[in-house]
N, C-alpha and C. Protein backbone atom coordinates (compact mmCIF):
# COMPACT_ATOMS: atom_id res chain seq x y z
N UNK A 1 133.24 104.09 76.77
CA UNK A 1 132.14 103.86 77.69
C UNK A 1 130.84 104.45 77.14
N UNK A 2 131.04 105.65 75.78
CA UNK A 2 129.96 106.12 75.86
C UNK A 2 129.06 104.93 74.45
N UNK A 3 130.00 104.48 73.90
CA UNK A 3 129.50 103.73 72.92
C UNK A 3 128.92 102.60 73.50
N UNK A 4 129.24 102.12 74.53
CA UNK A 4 128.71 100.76 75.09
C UNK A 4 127.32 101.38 76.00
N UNK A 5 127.10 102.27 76.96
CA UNK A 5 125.87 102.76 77.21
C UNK A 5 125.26 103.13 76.47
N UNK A 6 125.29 104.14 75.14
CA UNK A 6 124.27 104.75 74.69
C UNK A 6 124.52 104.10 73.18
N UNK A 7 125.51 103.21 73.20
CA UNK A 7 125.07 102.56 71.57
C UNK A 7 124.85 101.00 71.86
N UNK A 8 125.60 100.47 72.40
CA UNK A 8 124.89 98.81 72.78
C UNK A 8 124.26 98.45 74.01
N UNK A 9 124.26 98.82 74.99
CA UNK A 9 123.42 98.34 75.56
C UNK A 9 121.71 98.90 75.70
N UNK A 10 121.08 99.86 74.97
CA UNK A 10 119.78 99.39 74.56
C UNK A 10 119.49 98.26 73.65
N UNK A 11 120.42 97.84 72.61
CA UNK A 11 120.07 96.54 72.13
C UNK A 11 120.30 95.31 72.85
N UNK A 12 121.28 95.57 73.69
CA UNK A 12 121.78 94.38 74.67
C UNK A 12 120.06 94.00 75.22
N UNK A 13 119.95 95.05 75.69
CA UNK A 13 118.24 95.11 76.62
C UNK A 13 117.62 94.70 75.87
N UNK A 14 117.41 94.96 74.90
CA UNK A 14 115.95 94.39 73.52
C UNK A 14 116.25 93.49 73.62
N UNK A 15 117.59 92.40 73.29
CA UNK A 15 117.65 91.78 72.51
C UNK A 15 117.67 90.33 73.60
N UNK A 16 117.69 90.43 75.23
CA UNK A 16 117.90 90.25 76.50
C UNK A 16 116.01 89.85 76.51
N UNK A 17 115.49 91.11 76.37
CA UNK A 17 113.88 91.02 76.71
C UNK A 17 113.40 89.85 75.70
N UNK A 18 113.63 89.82 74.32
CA UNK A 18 113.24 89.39 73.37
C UNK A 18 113.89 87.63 73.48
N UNK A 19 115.05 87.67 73.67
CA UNK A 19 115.35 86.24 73.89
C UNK A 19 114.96 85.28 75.35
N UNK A 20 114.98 86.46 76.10
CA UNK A 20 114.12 85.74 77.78
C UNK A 20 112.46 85.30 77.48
N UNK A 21 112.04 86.09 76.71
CA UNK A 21 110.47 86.28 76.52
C UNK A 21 110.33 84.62 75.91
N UNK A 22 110.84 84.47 74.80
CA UNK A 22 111.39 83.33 73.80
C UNK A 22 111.26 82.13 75.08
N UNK A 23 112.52 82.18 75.89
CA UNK A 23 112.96 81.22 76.44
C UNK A 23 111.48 80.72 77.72
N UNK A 24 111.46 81.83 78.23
CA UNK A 24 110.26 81.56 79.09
C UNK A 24 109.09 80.88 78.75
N UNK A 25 108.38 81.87 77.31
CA UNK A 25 107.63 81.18 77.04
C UNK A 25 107.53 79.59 76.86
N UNK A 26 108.87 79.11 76.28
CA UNK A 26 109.10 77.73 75.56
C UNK A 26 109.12 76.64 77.00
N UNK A 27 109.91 77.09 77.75
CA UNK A 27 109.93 76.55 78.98
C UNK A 27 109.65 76.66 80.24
N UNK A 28 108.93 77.86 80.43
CA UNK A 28 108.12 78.12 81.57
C UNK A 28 106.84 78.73 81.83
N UNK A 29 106.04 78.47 80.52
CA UNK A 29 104.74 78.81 80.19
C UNK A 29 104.41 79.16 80.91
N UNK A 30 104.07 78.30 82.12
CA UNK A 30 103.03 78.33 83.22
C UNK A 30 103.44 79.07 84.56
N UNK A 31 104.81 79.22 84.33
CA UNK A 31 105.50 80.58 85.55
C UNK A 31 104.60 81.74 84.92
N UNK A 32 104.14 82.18 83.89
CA UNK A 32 103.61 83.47 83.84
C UNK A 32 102.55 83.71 84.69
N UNK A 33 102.80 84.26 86.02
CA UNK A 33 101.82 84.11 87.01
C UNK A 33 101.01 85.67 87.55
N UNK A 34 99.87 86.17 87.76
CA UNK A 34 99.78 87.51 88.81
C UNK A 34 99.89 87.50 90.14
N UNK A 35 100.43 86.32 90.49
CA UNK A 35 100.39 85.89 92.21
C UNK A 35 101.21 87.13 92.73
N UNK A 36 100.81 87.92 93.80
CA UNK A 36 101.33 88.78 94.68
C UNK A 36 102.55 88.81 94.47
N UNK A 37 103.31 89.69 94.82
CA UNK A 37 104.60 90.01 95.10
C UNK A 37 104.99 91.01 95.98
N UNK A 38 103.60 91.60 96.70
CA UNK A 38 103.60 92.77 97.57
C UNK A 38 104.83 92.75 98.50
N UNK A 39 104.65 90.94 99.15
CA UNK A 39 105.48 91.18 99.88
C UNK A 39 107.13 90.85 99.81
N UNK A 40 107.73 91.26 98.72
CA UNK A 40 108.82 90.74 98.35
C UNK A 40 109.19 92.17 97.51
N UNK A 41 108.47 92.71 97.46
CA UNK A 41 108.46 94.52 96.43
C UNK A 41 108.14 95.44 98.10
N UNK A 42 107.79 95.31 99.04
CA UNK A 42 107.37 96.18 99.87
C UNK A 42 108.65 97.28 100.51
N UNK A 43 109.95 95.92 100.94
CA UNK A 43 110.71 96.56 100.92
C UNK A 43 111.35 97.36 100.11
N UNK A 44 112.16 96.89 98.84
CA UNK A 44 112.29 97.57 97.88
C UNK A 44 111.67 99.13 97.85
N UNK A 45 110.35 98.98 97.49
CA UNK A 45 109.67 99.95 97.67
C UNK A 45 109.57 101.32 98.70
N UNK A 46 109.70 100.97 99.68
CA UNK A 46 110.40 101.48 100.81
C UNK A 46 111.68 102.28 100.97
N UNK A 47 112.27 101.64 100.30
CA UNK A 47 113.83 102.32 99.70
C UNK A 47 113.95 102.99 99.01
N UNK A 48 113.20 103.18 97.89
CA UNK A 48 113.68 103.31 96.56
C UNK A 48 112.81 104.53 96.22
N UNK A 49 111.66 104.58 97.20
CA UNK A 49 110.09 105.55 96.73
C UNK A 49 111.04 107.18 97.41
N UNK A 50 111.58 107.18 98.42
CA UNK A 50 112.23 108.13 98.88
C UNK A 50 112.80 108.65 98.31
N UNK A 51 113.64 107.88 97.72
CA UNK A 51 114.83 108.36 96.76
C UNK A 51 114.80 109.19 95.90
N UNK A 52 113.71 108.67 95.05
CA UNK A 52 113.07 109.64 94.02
C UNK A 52 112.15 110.48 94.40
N UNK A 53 111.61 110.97 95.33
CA UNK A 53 110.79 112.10 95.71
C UNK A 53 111.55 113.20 96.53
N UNK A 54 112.95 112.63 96.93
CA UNK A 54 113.74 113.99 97.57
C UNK A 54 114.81 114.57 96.18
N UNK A 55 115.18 113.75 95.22
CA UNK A 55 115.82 114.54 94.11
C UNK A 55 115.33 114.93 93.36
N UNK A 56 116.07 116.37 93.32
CA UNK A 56 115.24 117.23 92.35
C UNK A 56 116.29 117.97 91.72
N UNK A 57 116.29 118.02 90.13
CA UNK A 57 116.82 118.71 89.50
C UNK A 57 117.02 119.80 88.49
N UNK A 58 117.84 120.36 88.14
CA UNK A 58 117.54 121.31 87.65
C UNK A 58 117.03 121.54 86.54
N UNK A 59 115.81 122.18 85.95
CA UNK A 59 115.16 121.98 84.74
C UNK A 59 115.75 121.53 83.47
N UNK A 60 115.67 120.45 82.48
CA UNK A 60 116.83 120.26 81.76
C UNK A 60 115.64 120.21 80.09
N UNK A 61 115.83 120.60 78.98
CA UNK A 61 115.69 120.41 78.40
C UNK A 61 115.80 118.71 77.72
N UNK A 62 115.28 117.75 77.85
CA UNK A 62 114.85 116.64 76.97
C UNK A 62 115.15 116.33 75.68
N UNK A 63 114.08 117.27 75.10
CA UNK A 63 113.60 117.18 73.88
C UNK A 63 114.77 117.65 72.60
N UNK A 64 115.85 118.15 73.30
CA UNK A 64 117.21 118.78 72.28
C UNK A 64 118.32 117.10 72.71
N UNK A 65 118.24 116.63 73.39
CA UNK A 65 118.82 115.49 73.06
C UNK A 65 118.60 114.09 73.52
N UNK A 66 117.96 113.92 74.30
CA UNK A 66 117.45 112.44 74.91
C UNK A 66 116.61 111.84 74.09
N UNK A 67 115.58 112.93 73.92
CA UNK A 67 114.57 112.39 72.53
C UNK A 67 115.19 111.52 71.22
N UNK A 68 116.03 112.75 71.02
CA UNK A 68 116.39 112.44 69.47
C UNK A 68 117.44 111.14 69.38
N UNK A 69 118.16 111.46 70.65
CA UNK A 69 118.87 109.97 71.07
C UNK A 69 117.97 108.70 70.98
N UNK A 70 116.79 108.84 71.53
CA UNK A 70 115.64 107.51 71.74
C UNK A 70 115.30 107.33 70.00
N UNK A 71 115.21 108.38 69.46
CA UNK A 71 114.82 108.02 67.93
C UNK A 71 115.75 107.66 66.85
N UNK A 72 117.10 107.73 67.57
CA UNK A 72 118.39 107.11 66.19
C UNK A 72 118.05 105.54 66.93
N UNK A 73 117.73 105.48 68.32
CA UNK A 73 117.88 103.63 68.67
C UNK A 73 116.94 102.95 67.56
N UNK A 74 115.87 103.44 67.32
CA UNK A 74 114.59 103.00 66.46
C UNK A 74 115.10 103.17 64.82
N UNK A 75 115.99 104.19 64.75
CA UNK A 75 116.53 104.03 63.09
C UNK A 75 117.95 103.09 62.81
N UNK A 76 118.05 102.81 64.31
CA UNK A 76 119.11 101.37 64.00
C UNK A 76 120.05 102.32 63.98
N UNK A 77 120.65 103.39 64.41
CA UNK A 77 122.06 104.65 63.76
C UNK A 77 121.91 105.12 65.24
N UNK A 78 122.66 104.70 66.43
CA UNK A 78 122.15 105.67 67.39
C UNK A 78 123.76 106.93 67.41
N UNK A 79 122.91 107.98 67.85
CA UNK A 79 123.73 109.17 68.11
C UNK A 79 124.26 108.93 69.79
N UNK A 80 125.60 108.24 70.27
CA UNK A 80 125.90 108.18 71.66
C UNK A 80 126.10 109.69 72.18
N UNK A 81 126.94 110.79 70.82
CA UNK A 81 127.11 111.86 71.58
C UNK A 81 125.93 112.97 72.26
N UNK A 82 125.03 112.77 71.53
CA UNK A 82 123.41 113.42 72.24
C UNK A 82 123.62 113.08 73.58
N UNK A 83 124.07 111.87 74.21
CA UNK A 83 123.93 111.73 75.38
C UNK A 83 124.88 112.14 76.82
N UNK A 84 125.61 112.93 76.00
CA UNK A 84 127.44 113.70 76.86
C UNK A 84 126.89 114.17 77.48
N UNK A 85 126.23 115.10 77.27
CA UNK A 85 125.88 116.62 77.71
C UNK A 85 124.37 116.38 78.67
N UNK A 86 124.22 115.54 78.98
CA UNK A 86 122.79 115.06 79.66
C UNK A 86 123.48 115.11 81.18
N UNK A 87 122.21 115.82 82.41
CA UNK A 87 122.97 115.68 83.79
C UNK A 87 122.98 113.55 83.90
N UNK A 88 123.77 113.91 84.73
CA UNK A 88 123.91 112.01 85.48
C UNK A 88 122.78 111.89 86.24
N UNK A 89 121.85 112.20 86.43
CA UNK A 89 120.61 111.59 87.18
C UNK A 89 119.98 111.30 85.52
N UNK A 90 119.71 111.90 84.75
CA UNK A 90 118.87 111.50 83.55
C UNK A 90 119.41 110.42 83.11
N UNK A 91 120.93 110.24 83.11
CA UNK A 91 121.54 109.24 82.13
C UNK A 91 121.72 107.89 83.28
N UNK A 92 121.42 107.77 84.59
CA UNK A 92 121.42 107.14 85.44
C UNK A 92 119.97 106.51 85.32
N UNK A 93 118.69 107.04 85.15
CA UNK A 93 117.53 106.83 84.93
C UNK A 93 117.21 106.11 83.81
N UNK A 94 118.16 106.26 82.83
CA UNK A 94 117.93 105.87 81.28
C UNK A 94 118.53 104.10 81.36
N UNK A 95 119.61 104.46 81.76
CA UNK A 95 120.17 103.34 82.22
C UNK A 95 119.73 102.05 83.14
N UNK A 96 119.14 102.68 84.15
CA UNK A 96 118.08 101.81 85.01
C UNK A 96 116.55 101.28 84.20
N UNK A 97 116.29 102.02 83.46
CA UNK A 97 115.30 101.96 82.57
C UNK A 97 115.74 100.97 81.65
N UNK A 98 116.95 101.11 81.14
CA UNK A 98 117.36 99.63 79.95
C UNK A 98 117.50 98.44 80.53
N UNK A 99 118.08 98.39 81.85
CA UNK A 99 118.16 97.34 83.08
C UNK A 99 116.86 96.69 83.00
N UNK A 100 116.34 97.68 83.25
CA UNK A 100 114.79 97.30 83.77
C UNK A 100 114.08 96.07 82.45
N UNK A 101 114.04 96.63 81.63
CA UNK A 101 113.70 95.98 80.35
C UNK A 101 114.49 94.79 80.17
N UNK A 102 115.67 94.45 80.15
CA UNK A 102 116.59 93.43 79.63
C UNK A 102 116.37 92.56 81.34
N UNK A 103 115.75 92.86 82.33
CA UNK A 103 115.45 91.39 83.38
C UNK A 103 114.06 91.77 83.16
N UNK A 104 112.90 91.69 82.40
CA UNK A 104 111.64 91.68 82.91
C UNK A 104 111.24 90.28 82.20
N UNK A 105 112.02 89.49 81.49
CA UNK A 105 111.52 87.96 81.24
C UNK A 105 111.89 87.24 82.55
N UNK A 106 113.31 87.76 83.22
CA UNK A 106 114.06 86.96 84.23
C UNK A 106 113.19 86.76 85.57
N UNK A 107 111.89 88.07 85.42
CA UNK A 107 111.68 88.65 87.12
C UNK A 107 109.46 88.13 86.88
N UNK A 108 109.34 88.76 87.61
CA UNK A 108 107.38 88.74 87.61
C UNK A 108 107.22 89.34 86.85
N UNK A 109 107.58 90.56 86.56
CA UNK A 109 107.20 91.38 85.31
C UNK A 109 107.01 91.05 84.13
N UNK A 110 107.12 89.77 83.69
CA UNK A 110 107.08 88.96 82.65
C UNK A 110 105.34 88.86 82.74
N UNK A 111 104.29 89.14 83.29
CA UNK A 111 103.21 88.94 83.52
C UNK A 111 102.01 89.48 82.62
N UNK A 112 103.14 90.71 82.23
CA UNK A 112 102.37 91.97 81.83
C UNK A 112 102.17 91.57 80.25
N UNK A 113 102.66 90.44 79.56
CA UNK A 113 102.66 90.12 78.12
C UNK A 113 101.93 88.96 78.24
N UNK A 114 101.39 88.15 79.54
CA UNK A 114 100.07 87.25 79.48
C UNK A 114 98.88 87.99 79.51
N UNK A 115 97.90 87.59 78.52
CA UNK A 115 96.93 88.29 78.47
C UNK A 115 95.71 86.70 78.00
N UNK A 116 94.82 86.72 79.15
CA UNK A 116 93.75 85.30 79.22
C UNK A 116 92.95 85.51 77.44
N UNK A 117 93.51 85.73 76.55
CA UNK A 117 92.74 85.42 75.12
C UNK A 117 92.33 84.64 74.95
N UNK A 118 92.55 83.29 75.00
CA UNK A 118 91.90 81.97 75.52
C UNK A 118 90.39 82.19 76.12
N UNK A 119 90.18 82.82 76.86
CA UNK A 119 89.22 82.85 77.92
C UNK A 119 87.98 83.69 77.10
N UNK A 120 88.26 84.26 75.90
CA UNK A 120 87.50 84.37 74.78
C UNK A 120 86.70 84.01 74.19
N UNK A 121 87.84 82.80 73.50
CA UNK A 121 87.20 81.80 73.05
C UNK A 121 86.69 80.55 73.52
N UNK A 122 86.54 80.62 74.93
CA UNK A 122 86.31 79.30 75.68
C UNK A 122 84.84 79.03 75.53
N UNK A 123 84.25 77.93 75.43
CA UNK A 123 82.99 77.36 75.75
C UNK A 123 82.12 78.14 76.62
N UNK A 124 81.23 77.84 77.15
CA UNK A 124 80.00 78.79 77.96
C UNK A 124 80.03 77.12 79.04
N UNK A 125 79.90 78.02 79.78
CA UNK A 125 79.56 77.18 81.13
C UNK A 125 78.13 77.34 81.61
N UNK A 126 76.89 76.51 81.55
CA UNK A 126 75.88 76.54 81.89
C UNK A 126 75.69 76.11 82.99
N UNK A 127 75.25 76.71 83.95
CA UNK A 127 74.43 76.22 85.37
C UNK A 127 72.77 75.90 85.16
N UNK A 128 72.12 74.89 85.67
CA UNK A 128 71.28 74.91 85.52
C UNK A 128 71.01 74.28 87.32
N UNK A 129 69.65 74.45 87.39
CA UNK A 129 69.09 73.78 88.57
C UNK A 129 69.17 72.05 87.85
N UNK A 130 68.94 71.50 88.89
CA UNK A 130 68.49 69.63 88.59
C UNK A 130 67.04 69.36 88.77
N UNK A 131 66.72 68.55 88.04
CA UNK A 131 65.20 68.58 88.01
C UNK A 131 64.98 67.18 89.21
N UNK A 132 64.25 67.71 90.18
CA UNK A 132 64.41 67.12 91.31
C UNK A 132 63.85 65.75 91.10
N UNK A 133 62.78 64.85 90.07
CA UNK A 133 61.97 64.11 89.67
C UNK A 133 62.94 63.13 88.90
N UNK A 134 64.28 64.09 88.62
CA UNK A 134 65.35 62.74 87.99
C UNK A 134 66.28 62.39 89.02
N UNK A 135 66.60 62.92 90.32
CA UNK A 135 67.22 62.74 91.19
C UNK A 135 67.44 61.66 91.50
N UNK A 136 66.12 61.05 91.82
CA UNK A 136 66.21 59.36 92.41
C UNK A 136 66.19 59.64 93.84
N UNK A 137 65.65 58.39 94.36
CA UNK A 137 65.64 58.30 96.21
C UNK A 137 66.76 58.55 96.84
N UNK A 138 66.88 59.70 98.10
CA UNK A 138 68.16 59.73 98.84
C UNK A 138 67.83 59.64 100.39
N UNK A 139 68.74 59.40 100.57
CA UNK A 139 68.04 59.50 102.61
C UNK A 139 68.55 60.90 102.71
N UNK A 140 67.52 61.29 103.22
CA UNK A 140 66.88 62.69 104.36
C UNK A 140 68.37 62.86 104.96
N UNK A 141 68.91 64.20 105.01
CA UNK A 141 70.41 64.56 105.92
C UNK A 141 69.82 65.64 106.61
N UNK A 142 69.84 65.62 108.05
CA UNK A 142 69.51 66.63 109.05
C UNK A 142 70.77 67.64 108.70
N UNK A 143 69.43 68.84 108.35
CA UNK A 143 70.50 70.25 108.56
C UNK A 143 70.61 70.57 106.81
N UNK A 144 70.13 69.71 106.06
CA UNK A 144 70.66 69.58 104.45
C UNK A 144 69.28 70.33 103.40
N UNK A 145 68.15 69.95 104.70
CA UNK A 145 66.92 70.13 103.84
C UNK A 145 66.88 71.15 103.52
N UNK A 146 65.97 71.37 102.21
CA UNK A 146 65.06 72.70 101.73
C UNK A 146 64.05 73.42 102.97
N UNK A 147 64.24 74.75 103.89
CA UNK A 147 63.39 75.23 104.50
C UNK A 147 62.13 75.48 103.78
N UNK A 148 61.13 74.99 104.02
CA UNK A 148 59.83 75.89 103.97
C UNK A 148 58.86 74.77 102.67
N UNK A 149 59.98 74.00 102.51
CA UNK A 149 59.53 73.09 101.57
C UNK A 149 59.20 71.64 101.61
């Protein structure tokens, strides 16, 4: 169990993010949307914000093995045993955290890798007034006119 949490499934997740990202893009371009979700996250939110503000644990050192765990994933060699000795809320967090990553092509969160670059390079949109002398004759609309003019 410990080889499948802390040695494959962060690549499961990469490799989950990286092939959804792929797929989305190719076939659902235009789902990449910022349309609200307040109300479909509110609950959730509701639940979940509690949760984490009443547990609290006991000071744990990090940096002697979670770290160094996060840095064998990046040298392709991960160390699963760094991760024994970690309390179960950290390794529960880590875990929700790889979750998290391997559905963010599946969910809205996919949003956060559209970025309007396009909108860069787009043309200039000029407004101008109309020169009233090329207009041509119109009939008079009550309520439409220029005041004062």
């Amino acid at each position: 169990m410990t080889t499948l949490l802390w040695g494959a499934l962060p690549y499961i997740a990469l490799a989950l993010l990286v092939a959804g990202l792929v797929w989305r893009y190719r076939y659902d371009k235009y789902g990449w949307t910022t349309r609200s979700s307040q109300v479909y996250e509110s609950k959730l939110l509701n639940l979940a914000s509690p949760c984490f503000q009443r547990t609290r644990s006991p000071v744990f050192r990090a940096t002697e093995t979670i770290a160094p765990w996060a840095r064998s994933l990046f040298t392709l060699q991960p160390k699963t045993r760094l991760m024994e000795g970690v309390p179960v809320l950290y390794q529960v967090h880590a875990v929700i955290g790889m979750l998290l990553i391997a559905l963010v092509p599946y969910s809205r969160l996919v949003h956060m890798f559209s970025a309007p670059v396009q909108y860069l390079f787009r043309p200039y949109v000029v407004y101008r007034t109309r020169d009233p002398r090329q207009l041509g004759p119109r009939p008079e609309r009550r309520g439409w006119e220029r005041l004062g003019g």
